[in-house]
PDB file of N, CA and C in Angstrom:
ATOM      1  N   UNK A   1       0.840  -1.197   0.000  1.00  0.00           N
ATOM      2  CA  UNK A   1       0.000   0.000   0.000  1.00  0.00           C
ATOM      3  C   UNK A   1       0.877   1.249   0.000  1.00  0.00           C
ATOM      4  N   UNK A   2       0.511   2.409  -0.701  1.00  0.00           N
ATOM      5  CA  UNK A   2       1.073   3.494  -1.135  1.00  0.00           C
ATOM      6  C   UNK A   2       0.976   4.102   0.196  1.00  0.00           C
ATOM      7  N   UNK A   3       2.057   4.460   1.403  1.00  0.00           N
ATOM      8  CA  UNK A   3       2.119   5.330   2.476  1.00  0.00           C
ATOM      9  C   UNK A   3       1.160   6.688   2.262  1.00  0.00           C
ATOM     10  N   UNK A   4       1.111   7.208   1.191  1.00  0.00           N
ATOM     11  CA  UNK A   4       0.274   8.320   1.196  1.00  0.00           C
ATOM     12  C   UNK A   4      -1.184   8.349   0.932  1.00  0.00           C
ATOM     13  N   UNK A   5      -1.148   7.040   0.518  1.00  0.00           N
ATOM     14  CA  UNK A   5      -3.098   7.139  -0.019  1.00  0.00           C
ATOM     15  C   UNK A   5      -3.589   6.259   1.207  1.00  0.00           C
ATOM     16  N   UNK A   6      -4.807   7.057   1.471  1.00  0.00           N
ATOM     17  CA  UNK A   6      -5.304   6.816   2.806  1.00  0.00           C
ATOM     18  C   UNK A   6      -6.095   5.711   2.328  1.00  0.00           C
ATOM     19  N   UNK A   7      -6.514   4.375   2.991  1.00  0.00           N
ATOM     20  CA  UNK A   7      -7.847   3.107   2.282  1.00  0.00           C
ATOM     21  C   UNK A   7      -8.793   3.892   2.870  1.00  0.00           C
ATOM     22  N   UNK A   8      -9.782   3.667   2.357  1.00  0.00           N
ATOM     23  CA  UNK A   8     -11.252   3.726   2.377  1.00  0.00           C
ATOM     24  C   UNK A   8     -11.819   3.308   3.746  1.00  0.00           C
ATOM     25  N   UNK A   9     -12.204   3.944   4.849  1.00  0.00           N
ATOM     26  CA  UNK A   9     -12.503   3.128   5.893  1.00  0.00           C
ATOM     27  C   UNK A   9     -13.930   2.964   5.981  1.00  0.00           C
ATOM     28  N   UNK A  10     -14.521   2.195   5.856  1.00  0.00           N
ATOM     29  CA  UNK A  10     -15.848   1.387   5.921  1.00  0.00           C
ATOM     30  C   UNK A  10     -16.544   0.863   6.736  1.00  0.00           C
ATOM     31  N   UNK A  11     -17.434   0.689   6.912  1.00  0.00           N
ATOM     32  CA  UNK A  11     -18.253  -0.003   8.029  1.00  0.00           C
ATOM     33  C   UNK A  11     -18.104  -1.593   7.615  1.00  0.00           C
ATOM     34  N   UNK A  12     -18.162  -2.175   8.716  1.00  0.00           N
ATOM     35  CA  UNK A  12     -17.977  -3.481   8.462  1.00  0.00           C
ATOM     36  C   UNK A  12     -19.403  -4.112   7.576  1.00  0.00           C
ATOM     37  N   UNK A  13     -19.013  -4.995   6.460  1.00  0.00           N
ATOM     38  CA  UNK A  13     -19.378  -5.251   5.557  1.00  0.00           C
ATOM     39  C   UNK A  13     -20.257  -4.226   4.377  1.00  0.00           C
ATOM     40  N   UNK A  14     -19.994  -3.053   4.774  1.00  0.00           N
ATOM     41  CA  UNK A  14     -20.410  -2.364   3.081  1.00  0.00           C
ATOM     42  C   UNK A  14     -19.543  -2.360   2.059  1.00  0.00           C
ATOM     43  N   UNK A  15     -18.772  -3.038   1.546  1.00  0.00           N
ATOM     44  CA  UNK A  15     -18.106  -3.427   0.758  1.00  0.00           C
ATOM     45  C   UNK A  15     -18.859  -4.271   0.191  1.00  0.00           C
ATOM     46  N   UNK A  16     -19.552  -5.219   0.814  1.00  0.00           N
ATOM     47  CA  UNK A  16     -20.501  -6.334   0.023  1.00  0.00           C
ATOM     48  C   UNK A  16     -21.508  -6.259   0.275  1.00  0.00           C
ATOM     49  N   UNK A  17     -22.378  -5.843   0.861  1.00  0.00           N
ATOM     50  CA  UNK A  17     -24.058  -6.047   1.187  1.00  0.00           C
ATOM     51  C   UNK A  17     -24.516  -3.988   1.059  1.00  0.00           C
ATOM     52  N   UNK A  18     -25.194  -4.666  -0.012  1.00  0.00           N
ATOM     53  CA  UNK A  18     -25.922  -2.977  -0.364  1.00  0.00           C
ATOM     54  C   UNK A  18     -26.462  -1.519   0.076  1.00  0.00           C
ATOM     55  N   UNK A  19     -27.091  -2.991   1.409  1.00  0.00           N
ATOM     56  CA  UNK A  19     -28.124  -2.063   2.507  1.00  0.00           C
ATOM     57  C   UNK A  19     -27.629  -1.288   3.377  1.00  0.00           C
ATOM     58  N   UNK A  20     -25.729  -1.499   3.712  1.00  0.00           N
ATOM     59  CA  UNK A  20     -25.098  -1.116   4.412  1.00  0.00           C
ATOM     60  C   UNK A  20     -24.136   0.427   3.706  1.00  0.00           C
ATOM     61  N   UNK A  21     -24.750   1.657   4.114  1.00  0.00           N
ATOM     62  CA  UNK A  21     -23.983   2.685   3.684  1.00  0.00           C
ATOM     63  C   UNK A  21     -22.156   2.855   3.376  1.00  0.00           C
ATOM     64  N   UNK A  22     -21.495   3.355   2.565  1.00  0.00           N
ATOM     65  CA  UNK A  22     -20.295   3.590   2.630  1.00  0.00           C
ATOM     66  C   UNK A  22     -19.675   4.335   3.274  1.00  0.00           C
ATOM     67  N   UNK A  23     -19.729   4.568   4.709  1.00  0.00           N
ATOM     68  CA  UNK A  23     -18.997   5.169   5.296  1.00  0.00           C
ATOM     69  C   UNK A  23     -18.617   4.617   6.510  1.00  0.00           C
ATOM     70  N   UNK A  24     -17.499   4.963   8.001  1.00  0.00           N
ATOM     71  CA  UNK A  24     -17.102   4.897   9.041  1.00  0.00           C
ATOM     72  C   UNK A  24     -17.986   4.495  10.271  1.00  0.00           C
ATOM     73  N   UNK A  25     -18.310   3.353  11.107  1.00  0.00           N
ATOM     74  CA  UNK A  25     -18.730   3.676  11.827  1.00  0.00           C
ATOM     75  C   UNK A  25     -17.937   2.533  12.639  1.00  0.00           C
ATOM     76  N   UNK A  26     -17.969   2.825  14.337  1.00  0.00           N
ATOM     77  CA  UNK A  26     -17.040   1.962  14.791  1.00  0.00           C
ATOM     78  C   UNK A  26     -18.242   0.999  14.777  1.00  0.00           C
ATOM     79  N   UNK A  27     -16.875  -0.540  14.489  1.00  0.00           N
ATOM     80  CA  UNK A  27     -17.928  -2.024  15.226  1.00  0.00           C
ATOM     81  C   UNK A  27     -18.033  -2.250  16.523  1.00  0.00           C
ATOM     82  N   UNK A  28     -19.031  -2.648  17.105  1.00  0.00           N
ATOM     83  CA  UNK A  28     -19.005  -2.586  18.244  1.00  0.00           C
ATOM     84  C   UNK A  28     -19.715  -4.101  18.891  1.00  0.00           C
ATOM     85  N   UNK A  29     -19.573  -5.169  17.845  1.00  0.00           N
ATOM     86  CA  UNK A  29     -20.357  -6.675  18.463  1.00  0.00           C
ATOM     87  C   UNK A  29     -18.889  -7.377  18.797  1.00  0.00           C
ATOM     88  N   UNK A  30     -19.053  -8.086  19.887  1.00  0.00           N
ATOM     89  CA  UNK A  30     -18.481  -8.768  20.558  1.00  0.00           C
ATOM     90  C   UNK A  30     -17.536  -9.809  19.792  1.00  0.00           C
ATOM     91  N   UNK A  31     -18.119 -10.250  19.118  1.00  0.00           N
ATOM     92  CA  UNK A  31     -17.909 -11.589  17.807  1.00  0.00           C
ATOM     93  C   UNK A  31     -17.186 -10.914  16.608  1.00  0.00           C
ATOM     94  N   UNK A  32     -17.156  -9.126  16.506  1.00  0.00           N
ATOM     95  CA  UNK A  32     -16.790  -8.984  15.129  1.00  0.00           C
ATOM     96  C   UNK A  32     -15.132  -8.915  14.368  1.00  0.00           C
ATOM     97  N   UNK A  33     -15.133  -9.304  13.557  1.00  0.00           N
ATOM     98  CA  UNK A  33     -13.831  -9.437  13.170  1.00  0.00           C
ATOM     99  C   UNK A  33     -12.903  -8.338  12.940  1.00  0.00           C
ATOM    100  N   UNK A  34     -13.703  -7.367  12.346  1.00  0.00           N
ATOM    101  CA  UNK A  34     -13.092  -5.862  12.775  1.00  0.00           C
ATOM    102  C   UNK A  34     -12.386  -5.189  13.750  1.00  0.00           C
ATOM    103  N   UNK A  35     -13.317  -5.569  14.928  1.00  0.00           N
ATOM    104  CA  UNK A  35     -13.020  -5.208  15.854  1.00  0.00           C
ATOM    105  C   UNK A  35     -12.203  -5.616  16.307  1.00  0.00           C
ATOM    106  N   UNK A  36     -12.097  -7.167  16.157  1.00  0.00           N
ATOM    107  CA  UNK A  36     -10.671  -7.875  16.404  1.00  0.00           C
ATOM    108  C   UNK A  36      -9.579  -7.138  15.847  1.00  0.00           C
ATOM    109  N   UNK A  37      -9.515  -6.361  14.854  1.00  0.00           N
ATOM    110  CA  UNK A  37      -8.509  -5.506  14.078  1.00  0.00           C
ATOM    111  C   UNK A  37      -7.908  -7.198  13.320  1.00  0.00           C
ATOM    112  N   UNK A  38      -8.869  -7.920  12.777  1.00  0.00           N
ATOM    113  CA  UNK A  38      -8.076  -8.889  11.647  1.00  0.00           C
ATOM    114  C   UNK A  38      -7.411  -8.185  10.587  1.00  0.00           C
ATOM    115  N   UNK A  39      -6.368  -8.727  10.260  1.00  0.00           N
ATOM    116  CA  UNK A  39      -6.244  -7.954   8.790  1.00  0.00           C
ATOM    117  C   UNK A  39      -7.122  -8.132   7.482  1.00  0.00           C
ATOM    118  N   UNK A  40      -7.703  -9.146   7.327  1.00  0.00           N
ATOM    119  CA  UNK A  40      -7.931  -8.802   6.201  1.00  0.00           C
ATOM    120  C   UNK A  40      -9.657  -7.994   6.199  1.00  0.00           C
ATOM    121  N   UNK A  41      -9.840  -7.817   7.286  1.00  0.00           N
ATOM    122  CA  UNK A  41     -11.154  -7.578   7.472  1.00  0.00           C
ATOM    123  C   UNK A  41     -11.579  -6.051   7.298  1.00  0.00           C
ATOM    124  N   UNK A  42     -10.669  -4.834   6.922  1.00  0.00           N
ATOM    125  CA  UNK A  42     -10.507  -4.053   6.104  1.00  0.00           C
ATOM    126  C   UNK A  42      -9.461  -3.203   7.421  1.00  0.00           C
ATOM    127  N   UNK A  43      -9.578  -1.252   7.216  1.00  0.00           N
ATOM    128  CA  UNK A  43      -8.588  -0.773   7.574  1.00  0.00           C
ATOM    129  C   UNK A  43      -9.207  -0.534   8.714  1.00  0.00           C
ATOM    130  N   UNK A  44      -8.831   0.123   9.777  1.00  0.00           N
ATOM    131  CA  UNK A  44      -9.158   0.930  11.324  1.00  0.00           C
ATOM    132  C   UNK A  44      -8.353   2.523  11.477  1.00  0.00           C
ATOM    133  N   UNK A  45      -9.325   2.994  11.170  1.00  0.00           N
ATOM    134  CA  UNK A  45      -8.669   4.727  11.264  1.00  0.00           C
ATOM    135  C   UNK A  45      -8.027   4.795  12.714  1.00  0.00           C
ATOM    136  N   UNK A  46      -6.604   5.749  11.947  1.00  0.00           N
ATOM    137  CA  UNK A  46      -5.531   5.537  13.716  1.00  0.00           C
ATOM    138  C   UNK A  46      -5.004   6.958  13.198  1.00  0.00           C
ATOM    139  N   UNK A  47      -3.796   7.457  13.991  1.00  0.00           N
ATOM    140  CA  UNK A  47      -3.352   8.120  13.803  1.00  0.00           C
ATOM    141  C   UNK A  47      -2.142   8.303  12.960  1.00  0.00           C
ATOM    142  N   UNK A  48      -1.892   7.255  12.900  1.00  0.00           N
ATOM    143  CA  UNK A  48      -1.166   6.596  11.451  1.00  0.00           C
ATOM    144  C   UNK A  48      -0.891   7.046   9.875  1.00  0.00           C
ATOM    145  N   UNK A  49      -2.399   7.360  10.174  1.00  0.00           N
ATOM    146  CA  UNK A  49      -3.036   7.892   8.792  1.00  0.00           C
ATOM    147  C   UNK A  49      -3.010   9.527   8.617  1.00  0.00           C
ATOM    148  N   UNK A  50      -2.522   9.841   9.495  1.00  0.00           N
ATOM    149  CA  UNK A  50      -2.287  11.375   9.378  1.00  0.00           C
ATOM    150  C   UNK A  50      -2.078  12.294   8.544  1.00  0.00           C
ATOM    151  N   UNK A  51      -2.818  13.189   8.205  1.00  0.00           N
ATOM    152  CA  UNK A  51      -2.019  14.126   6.784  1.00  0.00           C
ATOM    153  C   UNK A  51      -0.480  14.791   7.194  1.00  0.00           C
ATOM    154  N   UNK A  52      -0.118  15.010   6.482  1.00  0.00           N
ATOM    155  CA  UNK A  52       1.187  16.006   7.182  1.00  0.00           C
ATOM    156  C   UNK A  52       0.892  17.200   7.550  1.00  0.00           C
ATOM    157  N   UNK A  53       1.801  17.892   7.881  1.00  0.00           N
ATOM    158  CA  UNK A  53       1.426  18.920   8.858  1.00  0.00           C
ATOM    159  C   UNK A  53       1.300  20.395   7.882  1.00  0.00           C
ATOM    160  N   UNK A  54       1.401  20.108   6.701  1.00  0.00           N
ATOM    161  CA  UNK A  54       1.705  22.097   5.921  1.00  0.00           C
ATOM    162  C   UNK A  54      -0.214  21.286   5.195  1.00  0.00           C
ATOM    163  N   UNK A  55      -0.464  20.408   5.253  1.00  0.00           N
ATOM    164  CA  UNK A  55      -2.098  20.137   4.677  1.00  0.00           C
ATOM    165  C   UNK A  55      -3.136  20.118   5.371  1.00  0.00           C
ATOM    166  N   UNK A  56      -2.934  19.767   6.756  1.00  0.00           N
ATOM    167  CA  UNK A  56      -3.526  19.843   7.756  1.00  0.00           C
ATOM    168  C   UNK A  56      -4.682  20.792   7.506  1.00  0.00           C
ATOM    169  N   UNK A  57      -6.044  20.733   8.150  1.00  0.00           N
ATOM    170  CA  UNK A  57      -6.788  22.134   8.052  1.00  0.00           C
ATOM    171  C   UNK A  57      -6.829  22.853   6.569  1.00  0.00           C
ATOM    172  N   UNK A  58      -6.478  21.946   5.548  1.00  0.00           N
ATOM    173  CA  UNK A  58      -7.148  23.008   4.509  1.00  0.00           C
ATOM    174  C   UNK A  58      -8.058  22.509   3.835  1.00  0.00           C
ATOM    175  N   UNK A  59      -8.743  23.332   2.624  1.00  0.00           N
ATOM    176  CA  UNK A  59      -9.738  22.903   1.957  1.00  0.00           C
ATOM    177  C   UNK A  59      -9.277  22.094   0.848  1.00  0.00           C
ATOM    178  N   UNK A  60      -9.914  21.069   0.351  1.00  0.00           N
ATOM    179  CA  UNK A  60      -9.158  20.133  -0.383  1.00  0.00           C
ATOM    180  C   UNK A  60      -8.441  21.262  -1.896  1.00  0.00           C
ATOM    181  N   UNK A  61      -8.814  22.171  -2.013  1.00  0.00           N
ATOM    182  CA  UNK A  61      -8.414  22.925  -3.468  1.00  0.00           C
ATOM    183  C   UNK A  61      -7.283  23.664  -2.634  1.00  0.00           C
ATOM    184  N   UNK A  62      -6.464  23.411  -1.820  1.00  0.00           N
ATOM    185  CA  UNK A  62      -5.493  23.477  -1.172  1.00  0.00           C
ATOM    186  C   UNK A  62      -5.208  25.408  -0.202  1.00  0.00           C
ATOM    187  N   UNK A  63      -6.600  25.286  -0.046  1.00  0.00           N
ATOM    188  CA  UNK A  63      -6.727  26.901   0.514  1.00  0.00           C
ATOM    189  C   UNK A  63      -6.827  26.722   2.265  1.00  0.00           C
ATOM    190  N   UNK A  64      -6.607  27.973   3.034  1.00  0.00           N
ATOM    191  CA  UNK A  64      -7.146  27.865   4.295  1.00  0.00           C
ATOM    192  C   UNK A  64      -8.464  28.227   3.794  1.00  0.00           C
ATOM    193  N   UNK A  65      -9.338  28.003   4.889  1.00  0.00           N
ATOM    194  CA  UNK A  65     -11.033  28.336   4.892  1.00  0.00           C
ATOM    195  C   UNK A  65     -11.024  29.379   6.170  1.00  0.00           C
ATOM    196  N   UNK A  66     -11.596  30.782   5.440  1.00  0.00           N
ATOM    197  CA  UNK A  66     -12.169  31.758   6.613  1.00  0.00           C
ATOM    198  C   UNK A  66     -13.475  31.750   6.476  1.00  0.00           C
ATOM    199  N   UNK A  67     -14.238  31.819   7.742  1.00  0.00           N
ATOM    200  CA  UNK A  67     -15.469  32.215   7.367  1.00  0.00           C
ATOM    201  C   UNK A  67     -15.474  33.443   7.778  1.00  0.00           C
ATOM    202  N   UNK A  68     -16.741  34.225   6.208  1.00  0.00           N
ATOM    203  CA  UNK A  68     -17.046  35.606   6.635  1.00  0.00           C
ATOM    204  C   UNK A  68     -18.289  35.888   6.834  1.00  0.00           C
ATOM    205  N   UNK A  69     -18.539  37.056   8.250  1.00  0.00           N
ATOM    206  CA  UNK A  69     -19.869  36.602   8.480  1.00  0.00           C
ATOM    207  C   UNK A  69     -20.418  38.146   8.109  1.00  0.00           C
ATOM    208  N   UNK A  70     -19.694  38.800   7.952  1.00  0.00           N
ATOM    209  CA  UNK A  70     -19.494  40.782   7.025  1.00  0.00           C
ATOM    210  C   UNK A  70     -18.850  40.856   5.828  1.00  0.00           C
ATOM    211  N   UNK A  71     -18.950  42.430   5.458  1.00  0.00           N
ATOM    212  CA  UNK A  71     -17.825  42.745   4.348  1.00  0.00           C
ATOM    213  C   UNK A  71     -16.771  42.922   5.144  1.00  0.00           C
ATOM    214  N   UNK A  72     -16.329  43.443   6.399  1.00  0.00           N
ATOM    215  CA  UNK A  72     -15.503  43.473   6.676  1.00  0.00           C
ATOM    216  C   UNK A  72     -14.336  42.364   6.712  1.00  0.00           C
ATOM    217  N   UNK A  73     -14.784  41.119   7.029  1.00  0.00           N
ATOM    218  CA  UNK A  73     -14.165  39.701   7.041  1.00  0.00           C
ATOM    219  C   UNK A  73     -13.192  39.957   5.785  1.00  0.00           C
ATOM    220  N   UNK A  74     -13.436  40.116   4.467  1.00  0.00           N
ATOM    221  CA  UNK A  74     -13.021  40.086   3.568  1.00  0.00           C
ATOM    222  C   UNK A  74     -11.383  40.737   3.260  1.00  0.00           C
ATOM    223  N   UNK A  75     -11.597  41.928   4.173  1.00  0.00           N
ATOM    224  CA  UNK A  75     -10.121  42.632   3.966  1.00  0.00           C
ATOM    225  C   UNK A  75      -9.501  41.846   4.933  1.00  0.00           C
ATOM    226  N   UNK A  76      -9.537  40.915   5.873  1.00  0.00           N
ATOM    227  CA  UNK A  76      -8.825  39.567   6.659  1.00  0.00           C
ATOM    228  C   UNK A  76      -7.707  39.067   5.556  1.00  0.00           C
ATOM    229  N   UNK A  77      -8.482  38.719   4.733  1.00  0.00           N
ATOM    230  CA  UNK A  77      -8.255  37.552   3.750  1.00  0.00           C
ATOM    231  C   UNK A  77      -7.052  37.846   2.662  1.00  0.00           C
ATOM    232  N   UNK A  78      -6.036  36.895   2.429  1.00  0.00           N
ATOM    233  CA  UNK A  78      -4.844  36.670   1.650  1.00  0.00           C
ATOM    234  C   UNK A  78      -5.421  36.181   0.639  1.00  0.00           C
ATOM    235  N   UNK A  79      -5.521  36.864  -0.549  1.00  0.00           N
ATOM    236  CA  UNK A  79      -6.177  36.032  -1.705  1.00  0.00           C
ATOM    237  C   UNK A  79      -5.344  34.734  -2.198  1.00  0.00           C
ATOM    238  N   UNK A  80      -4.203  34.854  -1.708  1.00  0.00           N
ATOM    239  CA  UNK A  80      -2.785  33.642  -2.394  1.00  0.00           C
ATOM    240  C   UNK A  80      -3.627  32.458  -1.254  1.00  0.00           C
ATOM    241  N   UNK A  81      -3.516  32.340  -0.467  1.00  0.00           N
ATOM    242  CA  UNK A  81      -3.207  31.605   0.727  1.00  0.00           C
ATOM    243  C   UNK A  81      -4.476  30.944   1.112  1.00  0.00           C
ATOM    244  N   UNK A  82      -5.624  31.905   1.475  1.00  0.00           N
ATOM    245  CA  UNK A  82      -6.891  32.060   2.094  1.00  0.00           C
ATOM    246  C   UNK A  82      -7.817  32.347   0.994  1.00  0.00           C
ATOM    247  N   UNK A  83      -9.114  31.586   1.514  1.00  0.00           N
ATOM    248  CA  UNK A  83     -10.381  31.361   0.804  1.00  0.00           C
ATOM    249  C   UNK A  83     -11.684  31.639   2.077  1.00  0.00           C
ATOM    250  N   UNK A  84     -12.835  32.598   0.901  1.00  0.00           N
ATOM    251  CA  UNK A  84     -13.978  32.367   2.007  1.00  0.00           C
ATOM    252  C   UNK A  84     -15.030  31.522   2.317  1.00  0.00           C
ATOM    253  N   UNK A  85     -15.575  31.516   3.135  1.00  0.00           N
ATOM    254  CA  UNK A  85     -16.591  30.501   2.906  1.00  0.00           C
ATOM    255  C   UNK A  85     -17.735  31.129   3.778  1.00  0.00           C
ATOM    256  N   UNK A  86     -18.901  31.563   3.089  1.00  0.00           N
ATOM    257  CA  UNK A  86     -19.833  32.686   3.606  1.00  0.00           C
ATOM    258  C   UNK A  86     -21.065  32.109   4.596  1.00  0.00           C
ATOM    259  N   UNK A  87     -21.273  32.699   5.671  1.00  0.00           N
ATOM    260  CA  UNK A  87     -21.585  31.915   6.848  1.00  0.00           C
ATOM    261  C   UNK A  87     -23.017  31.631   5.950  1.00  0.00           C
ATOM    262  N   UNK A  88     -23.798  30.987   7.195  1.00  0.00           N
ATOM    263  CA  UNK A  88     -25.287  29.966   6.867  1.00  0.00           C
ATOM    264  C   UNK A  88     -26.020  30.771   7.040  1.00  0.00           C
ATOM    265  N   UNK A  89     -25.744  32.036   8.048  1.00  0.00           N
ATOM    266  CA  UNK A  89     -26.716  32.820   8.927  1.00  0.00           C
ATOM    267  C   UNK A  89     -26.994  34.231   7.922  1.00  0.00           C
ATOM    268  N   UNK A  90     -25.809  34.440   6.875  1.00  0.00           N
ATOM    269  CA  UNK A  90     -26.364  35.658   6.174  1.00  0.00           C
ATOM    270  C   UNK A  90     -27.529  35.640   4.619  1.00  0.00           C
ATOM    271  N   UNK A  91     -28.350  36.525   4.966  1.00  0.00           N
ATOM    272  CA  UNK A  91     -29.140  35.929   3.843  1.00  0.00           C
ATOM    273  C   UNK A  91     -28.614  36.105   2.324  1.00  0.00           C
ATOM    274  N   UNK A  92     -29.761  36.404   1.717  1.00  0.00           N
ATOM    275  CA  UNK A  92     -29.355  36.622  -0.146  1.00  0.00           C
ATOM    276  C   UNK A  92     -29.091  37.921  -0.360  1.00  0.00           C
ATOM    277  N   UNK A  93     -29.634  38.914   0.138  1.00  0.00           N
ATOM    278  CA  UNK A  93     -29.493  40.014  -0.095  1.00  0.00           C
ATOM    279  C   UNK A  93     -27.647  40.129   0.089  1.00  0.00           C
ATOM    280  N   UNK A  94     -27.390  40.271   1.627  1.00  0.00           N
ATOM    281  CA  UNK A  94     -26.233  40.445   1.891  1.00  0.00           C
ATOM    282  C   UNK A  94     -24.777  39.681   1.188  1.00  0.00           C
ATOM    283  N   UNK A  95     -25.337  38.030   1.032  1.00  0.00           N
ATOM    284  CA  UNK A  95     -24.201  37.305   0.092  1.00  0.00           C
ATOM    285  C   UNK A  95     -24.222  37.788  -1.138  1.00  0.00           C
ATOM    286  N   UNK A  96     -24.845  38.230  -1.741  1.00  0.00           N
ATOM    287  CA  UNK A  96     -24.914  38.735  -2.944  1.00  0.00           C
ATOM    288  C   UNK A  96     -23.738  39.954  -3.167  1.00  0.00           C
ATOM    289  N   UNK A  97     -23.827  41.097  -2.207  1.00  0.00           N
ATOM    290  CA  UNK A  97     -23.314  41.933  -2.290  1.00  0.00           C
ATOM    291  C   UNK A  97     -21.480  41.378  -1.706  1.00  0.00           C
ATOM    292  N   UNK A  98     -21.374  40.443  -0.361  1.00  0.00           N
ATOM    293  CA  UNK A  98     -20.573  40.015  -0.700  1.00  0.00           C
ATOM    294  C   UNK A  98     -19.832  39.236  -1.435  1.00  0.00           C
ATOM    295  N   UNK A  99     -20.858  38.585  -2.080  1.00  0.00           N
ATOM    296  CA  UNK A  99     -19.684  38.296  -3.746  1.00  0.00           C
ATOM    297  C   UNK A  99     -19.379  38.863  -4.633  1.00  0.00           C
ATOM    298  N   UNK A 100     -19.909  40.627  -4.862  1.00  0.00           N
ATOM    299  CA  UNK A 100     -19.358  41.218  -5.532  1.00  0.00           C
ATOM    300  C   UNK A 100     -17.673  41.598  -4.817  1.00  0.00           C
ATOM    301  N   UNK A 101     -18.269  42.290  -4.069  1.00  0.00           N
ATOM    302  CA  UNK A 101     -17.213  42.729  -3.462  1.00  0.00           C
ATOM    303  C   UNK A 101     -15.354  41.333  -3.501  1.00  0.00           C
ATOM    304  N   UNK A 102     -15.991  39.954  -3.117  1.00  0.00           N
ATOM    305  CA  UNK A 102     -15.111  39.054  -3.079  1.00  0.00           C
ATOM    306  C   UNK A 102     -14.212  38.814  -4.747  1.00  0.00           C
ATOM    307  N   UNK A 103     -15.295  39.270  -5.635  1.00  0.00           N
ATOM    308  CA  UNK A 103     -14.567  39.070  -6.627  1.00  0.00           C
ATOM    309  C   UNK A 103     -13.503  40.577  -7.309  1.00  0.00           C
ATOM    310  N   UNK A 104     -14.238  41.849  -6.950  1.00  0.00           N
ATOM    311  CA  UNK A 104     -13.679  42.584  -7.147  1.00  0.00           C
ATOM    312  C   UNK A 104     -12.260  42.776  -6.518  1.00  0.00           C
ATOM    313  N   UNK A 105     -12.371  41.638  -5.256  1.00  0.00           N
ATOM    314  CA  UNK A 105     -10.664  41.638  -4.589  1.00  0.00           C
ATOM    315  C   UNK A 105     -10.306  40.606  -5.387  1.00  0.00           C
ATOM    316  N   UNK A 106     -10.939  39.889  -5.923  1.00  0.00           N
ATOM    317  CA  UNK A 106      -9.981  38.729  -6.570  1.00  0.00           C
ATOM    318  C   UNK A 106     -10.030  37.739  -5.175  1.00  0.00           C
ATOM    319  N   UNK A 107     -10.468  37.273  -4.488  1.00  0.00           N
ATOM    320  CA  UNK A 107     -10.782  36.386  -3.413  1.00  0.00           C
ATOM    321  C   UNK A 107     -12.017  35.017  -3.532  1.00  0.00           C
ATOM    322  N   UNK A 108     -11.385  33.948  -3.418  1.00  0.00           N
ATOM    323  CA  UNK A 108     -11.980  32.678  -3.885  1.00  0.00           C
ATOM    324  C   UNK A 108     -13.200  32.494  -2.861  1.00  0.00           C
ATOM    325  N   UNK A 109     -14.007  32.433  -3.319  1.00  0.00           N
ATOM    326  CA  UNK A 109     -15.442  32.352  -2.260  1.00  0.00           C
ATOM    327  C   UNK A 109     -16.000  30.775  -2.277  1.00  0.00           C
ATOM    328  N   UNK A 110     -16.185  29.634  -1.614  1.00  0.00           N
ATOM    329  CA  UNK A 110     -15.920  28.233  -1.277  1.00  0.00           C
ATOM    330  C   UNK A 110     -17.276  27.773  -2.072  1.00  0.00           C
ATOM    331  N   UNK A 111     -18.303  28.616  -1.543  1.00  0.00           N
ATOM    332  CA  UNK A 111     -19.487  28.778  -1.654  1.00  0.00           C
ATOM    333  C   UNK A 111     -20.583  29.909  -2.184  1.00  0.00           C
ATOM    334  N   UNK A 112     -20.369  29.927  -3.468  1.00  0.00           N
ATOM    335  CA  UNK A 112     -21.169  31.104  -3.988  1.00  0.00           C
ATOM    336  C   UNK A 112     -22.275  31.143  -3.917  1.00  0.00           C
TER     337      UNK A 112
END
């Protein structure tokens, strides 16, 4: 296995049975093989798996994430470095006007 590519961590048996979603959840039956940490019974998220430390905390398009919850937030922001991501709580009126403004700085907005 490639040290840098993280496996897929899964719930025990969604790999084969349909009904069972694709994602993480710990096993927790007495009997399960997972839990045993078998090997072949898939991976167990550890700390192992760690990103390195300059990737840590960013957004996968390789930005930090600020949230802005004003126009003011905006002059915060390193357009090289830093990206916004415009809170839940402001409505349409106001995001609107801050995406003008975000683009007139040239500033990557996460969520337009």
């Amino acid at each position: 296995m490639n040290p840098r590519k993280k496996p897929n961590f899964l719930k025990q048996g969604a790999n084969y049975l349909k009904r069972i979603k694709k994602r993480w959840r710990k096993p927790r039956g007495s009997d399960s093989k997972l839990r045993k940490k078998e090997k072949s019974k898939g991976a167990w998220p550890k700390t192992g798996y760690r990103a390195p430390r300059e990737k840590r905390y960013l957004h996968p398009s390789g930005f930090e994430e600020i949230l802005i919850q004003n126009i003011n937030d905006l002059n915060k922001i390193n357009p090289e470095k830093q990206a916004g991501r415009v809170s839940g709580k402001i409505g349409k009126r106001k995001k609107k006007i801050i995406l003008e403004k975000a683009k007139e700085l040239k500033i990557k907005i996460l969520n337009p």
